[in-house]
N, C-alpha and C. Protein backbone atom coordinates (compact mmCIF):
# COMPACT_ATOMS: atom_id res chain seq x y z
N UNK A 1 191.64 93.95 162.72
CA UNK A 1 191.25 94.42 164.04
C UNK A 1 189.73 94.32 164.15
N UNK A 2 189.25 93.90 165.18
CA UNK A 2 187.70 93.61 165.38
C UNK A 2 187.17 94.30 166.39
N UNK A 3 186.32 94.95 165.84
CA UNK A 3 185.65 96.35 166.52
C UNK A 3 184.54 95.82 167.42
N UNK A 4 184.38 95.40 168.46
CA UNK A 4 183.02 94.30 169.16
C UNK A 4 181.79 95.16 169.70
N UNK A 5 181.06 95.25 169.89
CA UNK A 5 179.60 95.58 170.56
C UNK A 5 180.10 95.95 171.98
N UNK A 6 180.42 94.71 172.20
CA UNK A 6 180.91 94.85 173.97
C UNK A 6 182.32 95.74 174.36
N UNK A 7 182.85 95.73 173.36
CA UNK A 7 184.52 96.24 173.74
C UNK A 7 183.50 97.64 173.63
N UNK A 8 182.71 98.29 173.02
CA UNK A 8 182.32 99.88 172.38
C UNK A 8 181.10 99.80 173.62
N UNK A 9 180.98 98.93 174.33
CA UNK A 9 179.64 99.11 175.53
C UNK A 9 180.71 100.01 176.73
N UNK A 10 181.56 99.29 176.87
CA UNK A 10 182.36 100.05 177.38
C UNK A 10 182.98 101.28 176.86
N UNK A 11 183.80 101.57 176.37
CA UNK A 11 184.66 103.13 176.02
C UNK A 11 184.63 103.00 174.74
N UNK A 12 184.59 104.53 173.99
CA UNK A 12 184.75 104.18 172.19
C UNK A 12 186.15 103.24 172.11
N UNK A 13 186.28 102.55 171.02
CA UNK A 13 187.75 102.49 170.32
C UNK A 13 188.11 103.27 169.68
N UNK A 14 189.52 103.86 170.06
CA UNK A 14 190.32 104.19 169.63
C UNK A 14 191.36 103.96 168.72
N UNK A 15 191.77 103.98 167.13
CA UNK A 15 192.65 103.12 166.32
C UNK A 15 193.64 103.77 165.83
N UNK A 16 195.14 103.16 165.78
CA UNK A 16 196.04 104.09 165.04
C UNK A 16 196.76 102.61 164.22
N UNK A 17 196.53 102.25 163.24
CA UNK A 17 197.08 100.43 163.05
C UNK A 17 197.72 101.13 161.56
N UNK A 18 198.65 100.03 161.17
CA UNK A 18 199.43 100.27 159.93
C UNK A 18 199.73 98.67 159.58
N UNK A 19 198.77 98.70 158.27
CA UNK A 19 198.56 97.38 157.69
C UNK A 19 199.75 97.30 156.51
N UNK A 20 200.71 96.16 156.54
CA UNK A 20 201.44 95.59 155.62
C UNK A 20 200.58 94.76 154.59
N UNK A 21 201.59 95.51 153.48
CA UNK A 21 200.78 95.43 151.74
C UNK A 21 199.71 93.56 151.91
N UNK A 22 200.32 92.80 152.79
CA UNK A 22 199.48 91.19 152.79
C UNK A 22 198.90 91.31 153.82
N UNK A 23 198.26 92.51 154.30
CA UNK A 23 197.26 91.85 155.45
C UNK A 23 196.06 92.24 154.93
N UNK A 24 195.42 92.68 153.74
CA UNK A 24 194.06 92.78 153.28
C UNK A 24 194.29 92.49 151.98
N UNK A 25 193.43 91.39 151.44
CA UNK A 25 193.26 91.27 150.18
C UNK A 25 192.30 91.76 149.56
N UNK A 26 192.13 92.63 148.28
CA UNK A 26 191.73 93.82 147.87
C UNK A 26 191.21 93.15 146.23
N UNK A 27 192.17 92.43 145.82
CA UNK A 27 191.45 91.99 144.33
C UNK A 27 192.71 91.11 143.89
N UNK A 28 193.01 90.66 142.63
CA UNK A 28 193.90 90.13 142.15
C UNK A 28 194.95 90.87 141.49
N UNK A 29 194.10 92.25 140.94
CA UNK A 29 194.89 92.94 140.16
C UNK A 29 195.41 94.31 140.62
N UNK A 30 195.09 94.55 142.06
CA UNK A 30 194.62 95.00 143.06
C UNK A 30 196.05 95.00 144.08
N UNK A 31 197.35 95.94 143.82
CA UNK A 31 198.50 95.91 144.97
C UNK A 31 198.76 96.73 145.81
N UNK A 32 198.80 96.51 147.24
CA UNK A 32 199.52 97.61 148.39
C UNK A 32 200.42 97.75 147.75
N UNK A 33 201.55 98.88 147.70
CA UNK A 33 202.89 99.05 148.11
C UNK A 33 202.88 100.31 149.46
N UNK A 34 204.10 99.18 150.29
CA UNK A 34 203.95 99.72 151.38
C UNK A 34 202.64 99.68 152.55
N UNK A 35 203.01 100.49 153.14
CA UNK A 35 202.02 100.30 154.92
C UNK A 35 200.63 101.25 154.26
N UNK A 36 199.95 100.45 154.67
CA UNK A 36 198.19 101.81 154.93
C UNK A 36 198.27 101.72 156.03
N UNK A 37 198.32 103.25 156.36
CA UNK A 37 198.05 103.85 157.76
C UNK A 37 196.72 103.99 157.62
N UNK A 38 196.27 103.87 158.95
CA UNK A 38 194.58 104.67 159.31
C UNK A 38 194.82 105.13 160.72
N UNK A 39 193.81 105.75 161.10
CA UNK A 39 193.97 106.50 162.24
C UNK A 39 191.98 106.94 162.87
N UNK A 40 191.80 106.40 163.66
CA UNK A 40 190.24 107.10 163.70
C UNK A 40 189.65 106.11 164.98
N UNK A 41 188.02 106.40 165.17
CA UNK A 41 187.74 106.35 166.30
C UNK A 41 186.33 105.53 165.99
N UNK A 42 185.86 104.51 166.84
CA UNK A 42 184.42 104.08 166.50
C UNK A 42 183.76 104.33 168.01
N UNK A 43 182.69 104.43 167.84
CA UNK A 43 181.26 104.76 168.82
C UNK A 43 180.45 104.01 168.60
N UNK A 44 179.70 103.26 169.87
CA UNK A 44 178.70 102.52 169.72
C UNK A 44 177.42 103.51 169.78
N UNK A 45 176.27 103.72 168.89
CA UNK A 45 175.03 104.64 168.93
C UNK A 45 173.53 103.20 168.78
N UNK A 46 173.44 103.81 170.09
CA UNK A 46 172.04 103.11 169.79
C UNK A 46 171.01 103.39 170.42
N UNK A 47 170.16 102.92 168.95
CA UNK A 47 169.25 103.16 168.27
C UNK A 47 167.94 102.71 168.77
N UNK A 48 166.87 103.73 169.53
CA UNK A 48 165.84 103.36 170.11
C UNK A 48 164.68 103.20 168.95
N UNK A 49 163.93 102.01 169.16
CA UNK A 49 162.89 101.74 167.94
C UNK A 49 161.94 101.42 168.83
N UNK A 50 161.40 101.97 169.80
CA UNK A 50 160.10 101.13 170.52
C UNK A 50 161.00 101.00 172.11
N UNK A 51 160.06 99.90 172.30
CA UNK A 51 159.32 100.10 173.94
C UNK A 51 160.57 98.55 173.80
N UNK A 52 161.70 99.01 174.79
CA UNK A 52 162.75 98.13 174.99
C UNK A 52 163.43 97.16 173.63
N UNK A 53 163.38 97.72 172.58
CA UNK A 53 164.00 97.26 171.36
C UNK A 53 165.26 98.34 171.10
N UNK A 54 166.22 98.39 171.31
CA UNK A 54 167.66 98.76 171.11
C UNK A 54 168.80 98.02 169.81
N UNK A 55 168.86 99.23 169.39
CA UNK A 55 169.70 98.38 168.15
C UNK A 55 171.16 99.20 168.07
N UNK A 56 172.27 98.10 168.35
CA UNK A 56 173.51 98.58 168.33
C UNK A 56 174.32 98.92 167.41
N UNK A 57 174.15 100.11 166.80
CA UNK A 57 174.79 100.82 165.72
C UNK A 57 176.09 101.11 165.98
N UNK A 58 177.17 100.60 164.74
CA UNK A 58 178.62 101.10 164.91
C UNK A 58 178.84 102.13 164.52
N UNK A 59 179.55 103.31 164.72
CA UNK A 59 179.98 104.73 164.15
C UNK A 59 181.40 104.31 163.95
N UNK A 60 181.93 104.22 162.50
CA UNK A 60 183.37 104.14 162.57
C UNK A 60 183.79 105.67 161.73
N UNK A 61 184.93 106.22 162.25
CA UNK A 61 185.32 107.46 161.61
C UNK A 61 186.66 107.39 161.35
N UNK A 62 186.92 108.09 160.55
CA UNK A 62 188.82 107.83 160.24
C UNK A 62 189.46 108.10 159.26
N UNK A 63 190.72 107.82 158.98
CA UNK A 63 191.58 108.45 157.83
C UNK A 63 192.05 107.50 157.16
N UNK A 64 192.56 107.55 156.29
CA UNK A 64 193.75 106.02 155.65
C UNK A 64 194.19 106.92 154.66
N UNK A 65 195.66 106.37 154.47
CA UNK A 65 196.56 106.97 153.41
C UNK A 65 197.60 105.56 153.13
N UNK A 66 197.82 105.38 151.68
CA UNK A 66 198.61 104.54 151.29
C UNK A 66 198.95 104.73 149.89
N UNK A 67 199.11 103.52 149.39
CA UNK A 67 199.72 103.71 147.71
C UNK A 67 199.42 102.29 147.19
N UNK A 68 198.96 102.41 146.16
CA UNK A 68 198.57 101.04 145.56
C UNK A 68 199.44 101.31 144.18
N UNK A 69 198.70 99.36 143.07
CA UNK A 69 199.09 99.62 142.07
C UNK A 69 198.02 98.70 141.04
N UNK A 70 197.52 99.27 140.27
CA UNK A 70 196.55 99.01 139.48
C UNK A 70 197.16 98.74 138.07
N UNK A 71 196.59 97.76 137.35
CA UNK A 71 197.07 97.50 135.76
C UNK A 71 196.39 98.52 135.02
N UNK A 72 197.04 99.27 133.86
CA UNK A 72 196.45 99.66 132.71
C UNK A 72 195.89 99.10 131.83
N UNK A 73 194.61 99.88 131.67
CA UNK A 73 193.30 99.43 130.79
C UNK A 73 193.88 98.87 129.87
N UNK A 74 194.81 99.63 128.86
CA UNK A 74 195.00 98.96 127.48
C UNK A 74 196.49 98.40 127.55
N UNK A 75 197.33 97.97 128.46
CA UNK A 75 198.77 97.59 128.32
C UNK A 75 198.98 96.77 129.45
N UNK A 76 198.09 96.89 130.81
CA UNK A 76 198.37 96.23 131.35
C UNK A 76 199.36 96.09 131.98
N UNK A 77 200.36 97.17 132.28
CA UNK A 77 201.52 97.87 132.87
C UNK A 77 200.75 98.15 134.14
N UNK A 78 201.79 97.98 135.74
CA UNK A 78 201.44 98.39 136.95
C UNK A 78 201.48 100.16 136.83
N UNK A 79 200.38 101.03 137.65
CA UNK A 79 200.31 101.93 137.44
C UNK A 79 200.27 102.53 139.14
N UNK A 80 200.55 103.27 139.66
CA UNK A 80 200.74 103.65 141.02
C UNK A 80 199.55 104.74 141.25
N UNK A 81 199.04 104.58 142.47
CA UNK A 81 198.08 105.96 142.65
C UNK A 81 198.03 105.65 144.55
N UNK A 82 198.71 107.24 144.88
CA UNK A 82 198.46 107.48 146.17
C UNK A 82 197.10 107.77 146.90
N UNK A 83 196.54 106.98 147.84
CA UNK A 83 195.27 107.57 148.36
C UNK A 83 195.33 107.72 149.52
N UNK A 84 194.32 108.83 149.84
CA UNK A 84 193.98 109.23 150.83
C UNK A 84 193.23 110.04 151.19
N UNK A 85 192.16 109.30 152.04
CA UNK A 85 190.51 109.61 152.32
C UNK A 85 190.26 109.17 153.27
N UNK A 86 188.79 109.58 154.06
CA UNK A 86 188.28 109.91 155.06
C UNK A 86 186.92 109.58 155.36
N UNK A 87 186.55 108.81 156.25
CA UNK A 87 185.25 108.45 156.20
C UNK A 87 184.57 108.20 157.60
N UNK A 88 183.22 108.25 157.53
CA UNK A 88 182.55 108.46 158.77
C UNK A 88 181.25 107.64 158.24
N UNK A 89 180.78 106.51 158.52
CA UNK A 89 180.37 105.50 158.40
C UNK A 89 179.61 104.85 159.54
N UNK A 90 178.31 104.25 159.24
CA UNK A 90 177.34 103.90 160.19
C UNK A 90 177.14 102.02 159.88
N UNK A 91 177.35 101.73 160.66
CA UNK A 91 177.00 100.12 160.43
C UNK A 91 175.97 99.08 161.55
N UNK A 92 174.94 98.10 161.31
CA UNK A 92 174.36 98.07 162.02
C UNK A 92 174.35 96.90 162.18
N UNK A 93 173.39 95.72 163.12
CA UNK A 93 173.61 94.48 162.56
C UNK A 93 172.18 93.64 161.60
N UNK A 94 173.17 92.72 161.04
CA UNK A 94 172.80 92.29 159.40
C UNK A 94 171.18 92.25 159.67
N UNK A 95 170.19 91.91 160.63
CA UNK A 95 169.52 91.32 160.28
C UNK A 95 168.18 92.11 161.05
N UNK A 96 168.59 92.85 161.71
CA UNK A 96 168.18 93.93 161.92
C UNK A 96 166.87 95.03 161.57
N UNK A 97 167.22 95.36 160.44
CA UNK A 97 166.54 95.67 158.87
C UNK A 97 165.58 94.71 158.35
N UNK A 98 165.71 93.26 158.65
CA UNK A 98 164.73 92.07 158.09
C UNK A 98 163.56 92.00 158.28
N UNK A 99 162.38 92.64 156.85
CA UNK A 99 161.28 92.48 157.58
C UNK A 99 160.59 91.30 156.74
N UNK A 100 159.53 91.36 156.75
CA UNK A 100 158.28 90.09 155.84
C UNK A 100 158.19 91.16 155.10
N UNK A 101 157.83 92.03 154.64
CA UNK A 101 157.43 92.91 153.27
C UNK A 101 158.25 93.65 152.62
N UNK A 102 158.20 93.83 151.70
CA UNK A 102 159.43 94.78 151.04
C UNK A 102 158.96 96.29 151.03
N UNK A 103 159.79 97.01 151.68
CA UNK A 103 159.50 98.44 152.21
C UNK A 103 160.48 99.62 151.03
N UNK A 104 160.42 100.49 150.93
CA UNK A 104 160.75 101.74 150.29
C UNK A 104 161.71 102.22 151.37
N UNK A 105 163.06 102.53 151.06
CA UNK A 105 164.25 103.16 152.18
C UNK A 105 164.56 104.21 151.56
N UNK A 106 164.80 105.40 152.51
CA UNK A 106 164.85 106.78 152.32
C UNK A 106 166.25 106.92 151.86
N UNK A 107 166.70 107.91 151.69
CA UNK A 107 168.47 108.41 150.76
C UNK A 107 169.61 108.46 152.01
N UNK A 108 168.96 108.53 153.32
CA UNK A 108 169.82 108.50 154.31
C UNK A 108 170.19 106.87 154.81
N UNK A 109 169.30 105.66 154.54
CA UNK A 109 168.92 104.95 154.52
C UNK A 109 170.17 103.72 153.78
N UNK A 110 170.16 104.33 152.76
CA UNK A 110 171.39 104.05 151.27
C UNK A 110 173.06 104.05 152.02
N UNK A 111 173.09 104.67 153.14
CA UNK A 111 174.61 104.93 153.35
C UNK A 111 174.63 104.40 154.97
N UNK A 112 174.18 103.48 155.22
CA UNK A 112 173.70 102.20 156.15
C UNK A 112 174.84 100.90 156.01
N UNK A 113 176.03 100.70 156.61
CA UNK A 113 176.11 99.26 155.80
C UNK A 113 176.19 98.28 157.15
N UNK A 114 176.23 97.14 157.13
CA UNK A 114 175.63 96.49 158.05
C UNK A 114 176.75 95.10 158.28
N UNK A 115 176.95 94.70 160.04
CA UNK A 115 177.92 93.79 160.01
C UNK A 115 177.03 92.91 160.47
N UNK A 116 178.21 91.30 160.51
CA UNK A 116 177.92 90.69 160.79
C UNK A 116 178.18 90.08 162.44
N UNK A 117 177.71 89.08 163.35
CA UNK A 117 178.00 88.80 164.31
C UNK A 117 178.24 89.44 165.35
N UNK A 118 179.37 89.79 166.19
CA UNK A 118 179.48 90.46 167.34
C UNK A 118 180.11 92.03 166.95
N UNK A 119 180.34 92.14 165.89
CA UNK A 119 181.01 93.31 165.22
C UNK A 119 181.66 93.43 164.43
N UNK A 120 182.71 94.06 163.57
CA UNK A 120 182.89 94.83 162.31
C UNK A 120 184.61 94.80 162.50
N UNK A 121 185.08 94.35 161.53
CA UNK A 121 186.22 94.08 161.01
C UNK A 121 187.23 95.35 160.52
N UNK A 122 187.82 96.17 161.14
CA UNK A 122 188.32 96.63 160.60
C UNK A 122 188.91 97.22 159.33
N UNK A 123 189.64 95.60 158.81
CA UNK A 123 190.03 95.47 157.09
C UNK A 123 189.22 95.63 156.49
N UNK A 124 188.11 95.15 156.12
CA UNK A 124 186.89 94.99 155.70
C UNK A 124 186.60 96.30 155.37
N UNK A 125 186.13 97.38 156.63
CA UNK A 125 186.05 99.24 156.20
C UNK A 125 186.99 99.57 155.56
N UNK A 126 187.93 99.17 155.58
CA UNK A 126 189.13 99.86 154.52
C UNK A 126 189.47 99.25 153.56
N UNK A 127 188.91 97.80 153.26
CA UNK A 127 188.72 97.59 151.82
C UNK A 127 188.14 97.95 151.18
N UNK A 128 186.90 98.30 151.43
CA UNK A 128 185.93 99.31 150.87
C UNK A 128 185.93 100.36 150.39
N UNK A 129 186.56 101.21 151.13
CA UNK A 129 186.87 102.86 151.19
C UNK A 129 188.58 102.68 150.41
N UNK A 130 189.01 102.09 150.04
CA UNK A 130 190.20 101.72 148.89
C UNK A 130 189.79 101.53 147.37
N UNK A 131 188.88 100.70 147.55
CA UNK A 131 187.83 100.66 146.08
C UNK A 131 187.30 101.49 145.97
N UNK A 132 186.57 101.69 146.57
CA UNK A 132 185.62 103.05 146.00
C UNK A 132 186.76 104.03 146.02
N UNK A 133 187.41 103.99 146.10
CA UNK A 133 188.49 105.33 145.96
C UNK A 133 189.53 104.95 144.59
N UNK A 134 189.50 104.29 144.05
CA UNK A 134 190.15 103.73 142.87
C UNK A 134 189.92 104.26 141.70
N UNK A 135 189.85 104.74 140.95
CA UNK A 135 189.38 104.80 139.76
C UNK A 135 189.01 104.14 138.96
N UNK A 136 187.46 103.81 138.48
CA UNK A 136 187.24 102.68 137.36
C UNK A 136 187.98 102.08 136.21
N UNK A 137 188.76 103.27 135.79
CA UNK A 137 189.43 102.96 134.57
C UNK A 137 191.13 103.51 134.48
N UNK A 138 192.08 103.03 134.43
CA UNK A 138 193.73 103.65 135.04
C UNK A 138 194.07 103.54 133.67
N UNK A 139 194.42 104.49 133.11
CA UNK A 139 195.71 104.18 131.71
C UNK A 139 196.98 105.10 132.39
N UNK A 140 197.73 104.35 131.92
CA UNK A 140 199.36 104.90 132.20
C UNK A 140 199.70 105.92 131.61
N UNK A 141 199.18 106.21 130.53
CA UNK A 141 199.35 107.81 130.36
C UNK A 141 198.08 107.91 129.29
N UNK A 142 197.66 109.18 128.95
CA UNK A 142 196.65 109.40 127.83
C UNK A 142 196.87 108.69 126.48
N UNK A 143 198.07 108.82 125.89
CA UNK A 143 198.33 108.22 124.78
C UNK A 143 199.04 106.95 124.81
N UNK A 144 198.58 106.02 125.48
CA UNK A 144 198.87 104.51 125.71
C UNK A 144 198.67 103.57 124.78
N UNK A 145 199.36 103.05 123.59
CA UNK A 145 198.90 102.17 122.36
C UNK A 145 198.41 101.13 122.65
N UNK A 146 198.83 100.67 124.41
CA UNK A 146 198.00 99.43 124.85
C UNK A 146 199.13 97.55 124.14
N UNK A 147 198.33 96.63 124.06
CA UNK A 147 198.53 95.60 123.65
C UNK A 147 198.28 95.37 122.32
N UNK A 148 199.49 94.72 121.06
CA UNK A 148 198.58 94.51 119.62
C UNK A 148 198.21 92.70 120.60
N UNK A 149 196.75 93.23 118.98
CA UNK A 149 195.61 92.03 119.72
C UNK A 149 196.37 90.68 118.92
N UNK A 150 197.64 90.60 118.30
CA UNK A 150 198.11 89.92 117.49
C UNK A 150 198.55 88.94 118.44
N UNK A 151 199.52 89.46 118.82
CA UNK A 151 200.53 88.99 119.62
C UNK A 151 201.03 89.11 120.49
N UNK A 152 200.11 90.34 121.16
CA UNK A 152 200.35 90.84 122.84
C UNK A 152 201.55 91.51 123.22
N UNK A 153 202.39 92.07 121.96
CA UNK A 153 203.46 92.75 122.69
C UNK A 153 202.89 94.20 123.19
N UNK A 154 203.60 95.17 124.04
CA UNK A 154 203.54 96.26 124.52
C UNK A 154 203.49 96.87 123.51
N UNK A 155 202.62 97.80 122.87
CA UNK A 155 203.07 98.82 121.37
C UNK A 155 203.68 100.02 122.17
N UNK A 156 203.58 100.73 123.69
CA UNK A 156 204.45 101.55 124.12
C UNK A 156 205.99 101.09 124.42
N UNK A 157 206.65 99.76 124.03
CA UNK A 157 207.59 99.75 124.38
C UNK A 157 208.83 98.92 123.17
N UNK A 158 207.56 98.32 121.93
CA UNK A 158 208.30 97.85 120.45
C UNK A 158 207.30 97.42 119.76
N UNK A 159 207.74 97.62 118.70
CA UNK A 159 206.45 97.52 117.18
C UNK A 159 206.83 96.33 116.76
N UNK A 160 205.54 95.91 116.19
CA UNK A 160 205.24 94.09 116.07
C UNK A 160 204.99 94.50 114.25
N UNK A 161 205.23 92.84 114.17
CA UNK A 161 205.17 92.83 112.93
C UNK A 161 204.02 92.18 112.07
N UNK A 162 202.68 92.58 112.88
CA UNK A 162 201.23 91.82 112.92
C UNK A 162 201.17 93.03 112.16
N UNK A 163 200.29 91.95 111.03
CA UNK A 163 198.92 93.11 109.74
C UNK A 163 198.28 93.66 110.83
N UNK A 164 198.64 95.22 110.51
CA UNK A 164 197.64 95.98 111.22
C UNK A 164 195.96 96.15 110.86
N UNK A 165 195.79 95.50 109.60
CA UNK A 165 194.48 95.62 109.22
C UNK A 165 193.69 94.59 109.07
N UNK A 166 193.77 93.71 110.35
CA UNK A 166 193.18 92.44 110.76
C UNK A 166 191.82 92.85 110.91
N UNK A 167 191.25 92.01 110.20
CA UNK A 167 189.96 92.43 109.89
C UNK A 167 188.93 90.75 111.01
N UNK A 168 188.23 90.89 111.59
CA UNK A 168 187.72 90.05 112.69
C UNK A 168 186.70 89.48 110.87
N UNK A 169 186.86 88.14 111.13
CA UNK A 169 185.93 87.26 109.82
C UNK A 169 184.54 87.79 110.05
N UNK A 170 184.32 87.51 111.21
CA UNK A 170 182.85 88.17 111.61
C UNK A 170 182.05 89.09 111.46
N UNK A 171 182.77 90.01 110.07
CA UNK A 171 182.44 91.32 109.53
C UNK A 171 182.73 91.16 108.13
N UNK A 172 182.88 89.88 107.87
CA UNK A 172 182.68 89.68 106.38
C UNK A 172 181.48 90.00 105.02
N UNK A 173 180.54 89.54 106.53
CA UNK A 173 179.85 89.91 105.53
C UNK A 173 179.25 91.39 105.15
N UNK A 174 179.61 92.18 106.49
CA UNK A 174 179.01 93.75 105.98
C UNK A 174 180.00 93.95 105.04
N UNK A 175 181.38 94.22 104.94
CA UNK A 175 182.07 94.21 103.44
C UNK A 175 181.57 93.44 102.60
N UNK A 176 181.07 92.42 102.61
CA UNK A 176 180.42 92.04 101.19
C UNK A 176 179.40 92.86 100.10
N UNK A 177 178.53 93.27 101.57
CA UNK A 177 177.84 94.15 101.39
C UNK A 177 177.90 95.19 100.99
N UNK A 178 178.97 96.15 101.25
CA UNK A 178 179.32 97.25 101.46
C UNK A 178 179.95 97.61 99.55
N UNK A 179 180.76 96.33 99.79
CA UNK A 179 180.98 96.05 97.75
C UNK A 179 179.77 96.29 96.95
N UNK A 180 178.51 95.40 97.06
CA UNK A 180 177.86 95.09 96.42
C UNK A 180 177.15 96.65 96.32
N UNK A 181 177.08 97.00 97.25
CA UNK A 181 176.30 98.71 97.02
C UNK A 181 176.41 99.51 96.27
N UNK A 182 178.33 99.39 96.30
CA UNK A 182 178.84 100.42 95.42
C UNK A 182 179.18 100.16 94.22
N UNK A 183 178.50 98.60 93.86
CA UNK A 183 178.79 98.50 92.31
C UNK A 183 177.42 98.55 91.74
């Protein structure tokens, strides 16, 4: 859905849309299940800088709730996590901000993000606000044995018959070392 300058010159937009798991691509490893709802409202605010210079700031505000599915860190098993969050967001256009010198931007400054062309993409805000809502790191449960580095089977689901005390060659020589000390 495309949020325009001109459609928001006229009346805010108003949004209630429910995106199927293939209408935003999010990452590779990265799955909808099911609809993301959102629900929320954008405002055009603008921004007086001087003597007839106007700058058309987007206000997007809103909700989203859905369910994804993320791989585990060490196994690599799909892992499910429901979200749902809320955001109120200022966007301006790209070029805007462009000066000849490089300037110092204040902390209010930092939470600025900026579109391109005639206005702001819908998917796009809620790809965003999906990631950052993710968790960096997903294990399927605390005590997850993960993948042996042997042979890649699941160790949460059957035991392999790889030397567990595979030693990487590349550390040969601190055991060499490590001998020679103690004799």
């Amino acid at each position: 859905m495309l949020i325009t300058v001109a459609d928001l010159q006229l009346d805010p937009v108003e949004f209630d849309e429910h995106f199927s798991p293939d209408a935003i691509d999010y990452s590779p490893d990265i799955r909808q299940v099911g609809v993301l709802d959102t629900k929320g409202r954008a405002d055009l605010i603008e921004e007086h800088r001087g003597h007839k210079q106007v700058v058309p700031d987007i206000r997007v505000r809103g909700d989203y709730a859905g369910r994804f599915e993320v791989p585990c860190a060490r196994c690599v098993e799909p892992v499910e996590h429901p979200l749902e969050g809320s955001f109120d967001l200022l966007y301006r256009p790209i070029r805007v901000d462009a000066g000849a010198a490089e300037r110092a931007i204040s902390t209010s400054e930092t939470e600025i993000g900026y579109y391109n062309g005639d206005g702001l993409v819908l998917e796009d805000v809620l790809r965003e606000q999906v990631l950052l809502s993710l968790p960096e790191k997903t294990l399927c449960r605390a005590d997850c044995k993960g993948l042996c580095p042997g042979c890649g089977r699941n160790l949460n689901i059957e035991q392999c018959s790889c030397e567990s005390t595979q030693v990487d060659p590349r550390w040969s020589a601190l055991s060499d070392l490590r001998s020679k000390i103690k004799s």
